[in-house]
Protein backbone atom coordinates (compact mmCIF):
# COMPACT_ATOMS: atom_id res chain seq x y z
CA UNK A 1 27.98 -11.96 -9.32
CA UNK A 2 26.36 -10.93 -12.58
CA UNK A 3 23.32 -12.63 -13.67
CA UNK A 4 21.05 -13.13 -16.62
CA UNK A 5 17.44 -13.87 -16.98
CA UNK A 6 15.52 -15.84 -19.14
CA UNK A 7 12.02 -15.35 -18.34
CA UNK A 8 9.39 -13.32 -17.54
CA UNK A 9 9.39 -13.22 -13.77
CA UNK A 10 8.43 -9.83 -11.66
CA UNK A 11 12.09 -9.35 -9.55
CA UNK A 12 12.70 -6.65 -7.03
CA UNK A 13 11.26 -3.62 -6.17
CA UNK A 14 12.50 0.01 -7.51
CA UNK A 15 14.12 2.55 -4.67
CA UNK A 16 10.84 4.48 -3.28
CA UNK A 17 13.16 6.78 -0.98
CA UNK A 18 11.71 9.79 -2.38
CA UNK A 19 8.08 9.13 -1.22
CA UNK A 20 8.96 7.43 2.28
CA UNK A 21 12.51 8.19 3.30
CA UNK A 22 13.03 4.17 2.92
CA UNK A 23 15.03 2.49 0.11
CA UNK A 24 11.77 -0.19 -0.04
CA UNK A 25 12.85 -3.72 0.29
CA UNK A 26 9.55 -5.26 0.63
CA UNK A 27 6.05 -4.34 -0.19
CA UNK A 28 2.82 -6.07 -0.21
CA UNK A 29 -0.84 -5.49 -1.44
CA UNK A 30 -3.47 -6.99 0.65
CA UNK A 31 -7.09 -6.86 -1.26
CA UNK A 32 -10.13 -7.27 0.16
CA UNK A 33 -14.27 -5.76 0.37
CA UNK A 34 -16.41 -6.63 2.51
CA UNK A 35 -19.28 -9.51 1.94
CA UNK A 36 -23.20 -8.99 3.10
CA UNK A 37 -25.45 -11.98 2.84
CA UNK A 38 -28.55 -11.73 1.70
CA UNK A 39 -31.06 -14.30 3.29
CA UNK A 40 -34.60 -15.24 2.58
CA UNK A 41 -37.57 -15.58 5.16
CA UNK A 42 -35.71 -18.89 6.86
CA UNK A 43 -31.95 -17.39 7.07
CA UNK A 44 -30.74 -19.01 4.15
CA UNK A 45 -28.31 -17.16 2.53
CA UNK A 46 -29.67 -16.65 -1.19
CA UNK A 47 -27.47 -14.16 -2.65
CA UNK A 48 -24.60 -11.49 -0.99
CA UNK A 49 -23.02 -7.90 -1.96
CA UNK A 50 -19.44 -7.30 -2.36
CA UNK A 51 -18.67 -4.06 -1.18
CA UNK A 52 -16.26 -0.95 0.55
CA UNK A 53 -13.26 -2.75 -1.10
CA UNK A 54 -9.56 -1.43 0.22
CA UNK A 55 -5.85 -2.50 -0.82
CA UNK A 56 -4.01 -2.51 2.60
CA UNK A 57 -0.25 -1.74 1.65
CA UNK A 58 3.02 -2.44 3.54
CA UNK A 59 6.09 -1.73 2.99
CA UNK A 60 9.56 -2.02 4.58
CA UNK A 61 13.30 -1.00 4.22
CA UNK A 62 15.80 0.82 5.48
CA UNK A 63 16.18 4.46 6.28
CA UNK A 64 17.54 6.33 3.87
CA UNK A 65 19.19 9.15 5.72
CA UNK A 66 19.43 9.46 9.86
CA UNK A 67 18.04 13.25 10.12
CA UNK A 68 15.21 12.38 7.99
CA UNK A 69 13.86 8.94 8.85
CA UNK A 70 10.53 8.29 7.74
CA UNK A 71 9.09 11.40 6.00
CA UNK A 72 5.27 10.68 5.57
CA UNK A 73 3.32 11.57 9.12
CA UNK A 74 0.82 9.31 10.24
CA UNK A 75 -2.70 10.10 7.86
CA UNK A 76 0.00 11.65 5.34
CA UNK A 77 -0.86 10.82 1.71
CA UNK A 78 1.97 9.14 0.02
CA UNK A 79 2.42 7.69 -3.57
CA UNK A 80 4.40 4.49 -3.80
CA UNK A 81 6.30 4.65 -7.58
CA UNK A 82 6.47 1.34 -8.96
CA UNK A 83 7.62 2.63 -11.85
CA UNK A 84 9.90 0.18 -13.49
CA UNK A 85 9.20 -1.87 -16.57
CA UNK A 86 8.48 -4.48 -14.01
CA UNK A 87 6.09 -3.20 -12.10
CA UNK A 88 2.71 -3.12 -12.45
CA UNK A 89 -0.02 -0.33 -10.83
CA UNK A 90 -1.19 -2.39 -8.10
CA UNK A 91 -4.16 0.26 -7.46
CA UNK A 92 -5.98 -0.41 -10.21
CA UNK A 93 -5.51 -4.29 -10.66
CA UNK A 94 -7.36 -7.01 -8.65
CA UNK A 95 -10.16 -4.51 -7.42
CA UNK A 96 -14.12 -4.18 -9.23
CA UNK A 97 -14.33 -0.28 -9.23
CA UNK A 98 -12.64 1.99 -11.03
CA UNK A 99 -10.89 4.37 -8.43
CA UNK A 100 -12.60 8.18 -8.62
CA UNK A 101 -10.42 10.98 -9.37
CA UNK A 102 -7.61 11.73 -6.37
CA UNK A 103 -8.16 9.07 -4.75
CA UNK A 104 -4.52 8.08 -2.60
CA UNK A 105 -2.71 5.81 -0.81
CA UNK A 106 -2.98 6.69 3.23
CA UNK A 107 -0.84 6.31 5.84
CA UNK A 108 -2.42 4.26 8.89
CA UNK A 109 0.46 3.11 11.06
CA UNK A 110 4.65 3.06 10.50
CA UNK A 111 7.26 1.54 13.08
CA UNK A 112 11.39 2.23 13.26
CA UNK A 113 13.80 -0.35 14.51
CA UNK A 114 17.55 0.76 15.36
CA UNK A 115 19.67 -2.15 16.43
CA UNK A 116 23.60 -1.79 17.07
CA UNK A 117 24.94 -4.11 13.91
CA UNK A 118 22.30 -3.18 11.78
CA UNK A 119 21.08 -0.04 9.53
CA UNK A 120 18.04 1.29 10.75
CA UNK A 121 15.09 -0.18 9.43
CA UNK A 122 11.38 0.71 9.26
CA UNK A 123 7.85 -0.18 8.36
CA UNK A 124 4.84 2.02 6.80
CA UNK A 125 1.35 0.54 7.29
CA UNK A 126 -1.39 2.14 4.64
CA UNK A 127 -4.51 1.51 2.97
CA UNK A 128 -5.96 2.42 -0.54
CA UNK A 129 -9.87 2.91 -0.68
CA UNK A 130 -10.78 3.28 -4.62
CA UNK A 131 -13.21 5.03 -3.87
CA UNK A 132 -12.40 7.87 -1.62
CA UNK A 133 -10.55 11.00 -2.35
CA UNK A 134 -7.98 12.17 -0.49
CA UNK A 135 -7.07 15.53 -1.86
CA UNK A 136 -8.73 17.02 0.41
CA UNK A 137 -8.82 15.87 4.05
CA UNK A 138 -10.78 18.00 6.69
CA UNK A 139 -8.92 18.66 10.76
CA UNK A 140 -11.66 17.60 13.15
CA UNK A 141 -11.55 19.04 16.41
């Protein structure tokens, strides 16, 4: 079926196999900070601080090749590309603070299905902090 469009709608997402080892099907940006109150002497809240915002990310497809799976490891750092004319940088949009110099996308969590009709599919939990680099994580032991 070949299509045209008339409009200015965002549609699809680009192949992100190079950074995850999944042809992405889905993603999603979840923004957030957290919210102190500030109350007076009788507990009334009088004013509150926005602060320690995050982007969670998700994403989902299928894997692109069986020996590889997903690449990233679990607290891997991992770009997503959005990099079509139709996609905007989802990092920098939406949050208050301008994000400090390396700071990256990290990986929190990531699940594999493998059913018998099916191609094998998977999911990659992460989370951007804008202000926290990443460049440089430190083993504890």
């Amino acid at each position: 079926m070949s299509a045209k469009n008339f409009s200015l709608a965002k549609y699809g997402v680009t192949d992100d196999s190079s950074a995850t080892g999944l042809f992405v099907g889905e993603i999603g940006y979840d923004f957030k900070a957290e919210k102190v109150d500030i109350k007076n002497h009788v507990g009334q809240v009088v004013g509150f601080t926005l602060a320690d915002e995050s982007i969670g990310i998700k994403c989902s497809g299928v894997v692109t090749t069986k020996t590889a799976g997903i690449t990233p490891s679990i607290a891997s750092i991992i770009a997503y590309t959005n990099t079509t004319a139709h996609s905007l940088d989802l990092k920098t949009s939406n949050t208050f603070a301008t994000p400090v110099a390396n700071a990256g996308i990290v990986v929190l969590g990531m699940s594999l299905k493998r059913v018998n009709s099916e191609h094998e599919t998977g999911d990659i939990d992460s989370i951007f902090h804008p202000g926290v680099t990443t460049n440089a994580p430190v083993d504890v032991t």
